[in-house]
N, C-alpha and C. Protein backbone atom coordinates (compact mmCIF):
# COMPACT_ATOMS: atom_id res chain seq x y z
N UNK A 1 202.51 128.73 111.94
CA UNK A 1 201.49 129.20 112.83
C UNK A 1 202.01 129.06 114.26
N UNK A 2 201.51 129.79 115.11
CA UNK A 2 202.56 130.12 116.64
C UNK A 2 201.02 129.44 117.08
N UNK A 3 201.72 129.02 118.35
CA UNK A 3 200.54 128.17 119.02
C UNK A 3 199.52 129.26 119.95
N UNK A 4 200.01 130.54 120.10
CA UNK A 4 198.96 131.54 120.65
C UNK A 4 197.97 131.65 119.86
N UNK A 5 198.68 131.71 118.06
CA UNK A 5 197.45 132.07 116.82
C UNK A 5 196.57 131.11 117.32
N UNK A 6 197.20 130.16 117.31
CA UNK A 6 196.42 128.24 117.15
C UNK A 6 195.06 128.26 118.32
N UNK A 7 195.98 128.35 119.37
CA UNK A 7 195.06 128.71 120.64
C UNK A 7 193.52 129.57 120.28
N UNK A 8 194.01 130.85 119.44
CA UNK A 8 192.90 131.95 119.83
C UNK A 8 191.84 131.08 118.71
N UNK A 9 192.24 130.56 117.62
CA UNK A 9 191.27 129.88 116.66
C UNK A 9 190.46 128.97 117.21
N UNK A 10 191.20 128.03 118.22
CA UNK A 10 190.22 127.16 118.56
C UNK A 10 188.97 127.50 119.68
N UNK A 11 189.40 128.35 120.29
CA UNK A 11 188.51 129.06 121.49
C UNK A 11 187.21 129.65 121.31
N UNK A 12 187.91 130.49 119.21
CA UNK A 12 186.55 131.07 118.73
C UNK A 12 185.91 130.42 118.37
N UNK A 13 186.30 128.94 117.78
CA UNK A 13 185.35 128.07 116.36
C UNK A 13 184.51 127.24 117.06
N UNK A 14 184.34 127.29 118.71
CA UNK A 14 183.07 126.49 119.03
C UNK A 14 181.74 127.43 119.19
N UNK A 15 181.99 128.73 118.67
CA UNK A 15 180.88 129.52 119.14
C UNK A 15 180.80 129.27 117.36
N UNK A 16 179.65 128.57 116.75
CA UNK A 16 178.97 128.39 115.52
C UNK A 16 178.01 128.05 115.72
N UNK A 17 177.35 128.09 114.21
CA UNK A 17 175.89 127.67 114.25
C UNK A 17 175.11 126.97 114.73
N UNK A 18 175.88 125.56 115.33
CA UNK A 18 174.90 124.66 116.45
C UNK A 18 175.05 124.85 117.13
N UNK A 19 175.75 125.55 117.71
CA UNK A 19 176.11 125.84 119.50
C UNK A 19 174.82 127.18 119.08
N UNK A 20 174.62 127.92 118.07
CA UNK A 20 173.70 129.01 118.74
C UNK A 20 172.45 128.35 118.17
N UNK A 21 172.40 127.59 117.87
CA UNK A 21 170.94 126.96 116.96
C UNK A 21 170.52 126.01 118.32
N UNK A 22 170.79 125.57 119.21
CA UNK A 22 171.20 124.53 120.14
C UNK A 22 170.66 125.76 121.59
N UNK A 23 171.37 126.81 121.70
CA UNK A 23 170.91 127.74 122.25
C UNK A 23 169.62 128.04 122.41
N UNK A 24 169.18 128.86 120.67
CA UNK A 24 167.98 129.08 121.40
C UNK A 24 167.01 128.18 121.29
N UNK A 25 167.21 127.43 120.80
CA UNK A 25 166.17 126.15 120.65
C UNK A 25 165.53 125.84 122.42
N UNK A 26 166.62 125.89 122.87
CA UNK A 26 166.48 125.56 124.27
C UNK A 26 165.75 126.93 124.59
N UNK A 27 165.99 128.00 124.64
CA UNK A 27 165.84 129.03 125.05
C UNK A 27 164.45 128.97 124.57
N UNK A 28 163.94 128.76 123.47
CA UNK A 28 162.19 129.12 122.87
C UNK A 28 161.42 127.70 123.30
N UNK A 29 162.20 126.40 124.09
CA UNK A 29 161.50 125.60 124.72
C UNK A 29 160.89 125.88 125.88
N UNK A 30 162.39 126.35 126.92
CA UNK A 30 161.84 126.70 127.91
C UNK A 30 160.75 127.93 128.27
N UNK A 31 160.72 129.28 127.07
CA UNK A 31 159.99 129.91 127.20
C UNK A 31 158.55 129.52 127.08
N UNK A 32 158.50 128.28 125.85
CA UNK A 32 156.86 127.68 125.91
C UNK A 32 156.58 126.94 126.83
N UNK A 33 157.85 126.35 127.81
CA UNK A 33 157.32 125.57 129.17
C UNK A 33 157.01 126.39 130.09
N UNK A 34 157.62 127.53 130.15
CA UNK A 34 157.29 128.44 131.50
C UNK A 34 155.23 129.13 131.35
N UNK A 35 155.57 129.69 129.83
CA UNK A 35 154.43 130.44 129.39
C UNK A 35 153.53 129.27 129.86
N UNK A 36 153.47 128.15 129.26
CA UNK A 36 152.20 127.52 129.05
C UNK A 36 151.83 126.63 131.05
N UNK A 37 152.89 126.96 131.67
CA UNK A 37 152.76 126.60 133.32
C UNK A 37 152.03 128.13 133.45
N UNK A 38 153.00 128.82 133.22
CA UNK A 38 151.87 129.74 133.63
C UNK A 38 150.09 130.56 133.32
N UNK A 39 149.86 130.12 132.09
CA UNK A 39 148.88 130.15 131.45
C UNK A 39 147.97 129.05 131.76
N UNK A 40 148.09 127.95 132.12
CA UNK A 40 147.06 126.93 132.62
C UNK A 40 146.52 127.28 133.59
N UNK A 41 146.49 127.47 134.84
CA UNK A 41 145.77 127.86 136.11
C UNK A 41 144.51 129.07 135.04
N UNK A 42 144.96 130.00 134.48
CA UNK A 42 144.02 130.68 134.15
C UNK A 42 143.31 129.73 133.11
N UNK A 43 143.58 129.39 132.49
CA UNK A 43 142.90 128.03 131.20
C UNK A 43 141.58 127.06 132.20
N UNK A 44 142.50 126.30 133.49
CA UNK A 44 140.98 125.44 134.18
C UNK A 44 140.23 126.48 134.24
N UNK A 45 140.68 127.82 134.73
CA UNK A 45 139.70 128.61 135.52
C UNK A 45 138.24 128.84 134.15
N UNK A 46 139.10 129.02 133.06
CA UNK A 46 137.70 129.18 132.09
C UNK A 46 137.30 128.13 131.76
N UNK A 47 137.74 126.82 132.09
CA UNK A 47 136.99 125.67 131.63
C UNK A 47 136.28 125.39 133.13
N UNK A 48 136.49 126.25 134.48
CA UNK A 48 135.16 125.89 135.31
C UNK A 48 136.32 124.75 136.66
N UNK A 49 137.49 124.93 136.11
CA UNK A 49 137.97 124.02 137.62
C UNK A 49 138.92 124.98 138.62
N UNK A 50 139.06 124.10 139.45
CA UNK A 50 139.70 125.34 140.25
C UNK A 50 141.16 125.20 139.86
N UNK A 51 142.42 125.64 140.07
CA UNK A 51 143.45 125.56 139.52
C UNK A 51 144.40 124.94 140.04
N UNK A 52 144.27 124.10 141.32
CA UNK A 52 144.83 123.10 142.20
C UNK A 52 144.83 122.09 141.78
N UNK A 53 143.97 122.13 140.51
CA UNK A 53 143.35 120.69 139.47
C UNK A 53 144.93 120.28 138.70
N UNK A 54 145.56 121.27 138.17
CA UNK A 54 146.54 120.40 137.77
C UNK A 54 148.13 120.42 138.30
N UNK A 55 148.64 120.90 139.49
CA UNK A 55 149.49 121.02 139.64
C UNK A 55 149.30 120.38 141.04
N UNK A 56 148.88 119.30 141.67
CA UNK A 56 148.80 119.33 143.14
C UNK A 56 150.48 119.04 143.90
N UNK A 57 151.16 118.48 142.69
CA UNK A 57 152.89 118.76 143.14
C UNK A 57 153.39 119.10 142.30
N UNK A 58 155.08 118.92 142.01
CA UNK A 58 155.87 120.01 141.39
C UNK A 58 155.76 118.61 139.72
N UNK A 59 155.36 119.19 138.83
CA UNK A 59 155.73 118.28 137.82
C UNK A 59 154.09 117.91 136.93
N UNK A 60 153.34 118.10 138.02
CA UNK A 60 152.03 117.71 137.70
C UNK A 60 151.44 118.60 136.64
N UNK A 61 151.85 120.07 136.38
CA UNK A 61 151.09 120.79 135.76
C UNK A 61 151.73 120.72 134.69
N UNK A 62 153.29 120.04 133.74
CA UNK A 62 153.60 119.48 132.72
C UNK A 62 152.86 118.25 132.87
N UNK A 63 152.34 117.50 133.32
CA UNK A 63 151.64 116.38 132.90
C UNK A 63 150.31 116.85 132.69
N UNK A 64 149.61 117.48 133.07
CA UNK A 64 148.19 118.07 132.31
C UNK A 64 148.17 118.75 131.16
N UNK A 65 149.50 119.57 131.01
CA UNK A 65 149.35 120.32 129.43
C UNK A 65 149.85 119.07 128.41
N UNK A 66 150.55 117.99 128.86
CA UNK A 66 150.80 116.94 128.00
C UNK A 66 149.38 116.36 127.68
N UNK A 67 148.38 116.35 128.73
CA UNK A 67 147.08 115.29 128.44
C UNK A 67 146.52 116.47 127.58
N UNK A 68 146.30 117.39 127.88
CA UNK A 68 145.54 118.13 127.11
C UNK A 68 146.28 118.66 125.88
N UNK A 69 147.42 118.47 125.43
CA UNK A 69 147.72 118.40 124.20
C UNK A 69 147.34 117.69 123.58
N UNK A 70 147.53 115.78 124.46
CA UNK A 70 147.13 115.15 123.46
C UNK A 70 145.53 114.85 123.44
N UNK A 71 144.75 115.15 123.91
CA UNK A 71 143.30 115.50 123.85
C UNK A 71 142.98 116.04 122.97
N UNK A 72 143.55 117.41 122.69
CA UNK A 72 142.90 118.60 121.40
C UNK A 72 143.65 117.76 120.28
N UNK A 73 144.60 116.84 120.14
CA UNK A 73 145.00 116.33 119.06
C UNK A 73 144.23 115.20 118.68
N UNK A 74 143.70 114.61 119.53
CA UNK A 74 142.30 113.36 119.55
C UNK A 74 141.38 113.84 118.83
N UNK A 75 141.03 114.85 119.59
CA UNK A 75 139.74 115.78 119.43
C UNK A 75 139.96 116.60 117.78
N UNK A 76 140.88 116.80 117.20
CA UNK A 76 141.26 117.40 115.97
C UNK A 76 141.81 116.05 114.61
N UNK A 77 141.45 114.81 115.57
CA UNK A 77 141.65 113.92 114.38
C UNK A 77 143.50 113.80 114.31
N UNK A 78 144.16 114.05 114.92
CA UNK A 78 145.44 114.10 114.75
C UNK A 78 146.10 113.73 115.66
N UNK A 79 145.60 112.51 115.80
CA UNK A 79 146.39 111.47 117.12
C UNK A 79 147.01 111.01 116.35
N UNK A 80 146.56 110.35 115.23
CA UNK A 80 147.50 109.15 114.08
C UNK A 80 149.05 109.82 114.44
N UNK A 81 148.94 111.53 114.21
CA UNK A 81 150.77 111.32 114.12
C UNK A 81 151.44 111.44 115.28
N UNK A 82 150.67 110.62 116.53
CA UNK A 82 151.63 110.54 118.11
C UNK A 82 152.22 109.06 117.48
């Protein structure tokens, strides 16, 4: 085996299944973090608050969809599995 072959093998064999499983995993996280930042402001608005309620700095409006996850999981009997 010539070390160019050698070379081109190793360059391809990190693009596999965990490197793309690893991908979009990340990729369909961040899409439910963006969606669900952006979907809350309209969410207080139908529960009656104004939408300054959960984001008053940068970080705050992942900490309200965390409480209110784990709320509807209280509220649904399914705290036991936090």
């Amino acid at each position: 085996m010539s070390a160019a072959s050698g070379t081109a093998s190793i360059s391809s064999s990190w693009h596999n299944r965990t490197v793309i499983g690893a991908g979009v995993t990340s990729f369909l996280a961040d899409v439910g973090y963006e969606s669900a930042t952006a979907i809350l402001p309209n969410f207080l608005l139908l529960l009656g608050l104004p939408p300054d309620v959960a984001a008053p700095r940068r970080g705050g409006a992942l900490r309200a969809i965390v409480l209110l996850a784990i709320s509807a999981l209280a509220v649904a009997g399914l705290a036991r599995y936090l």
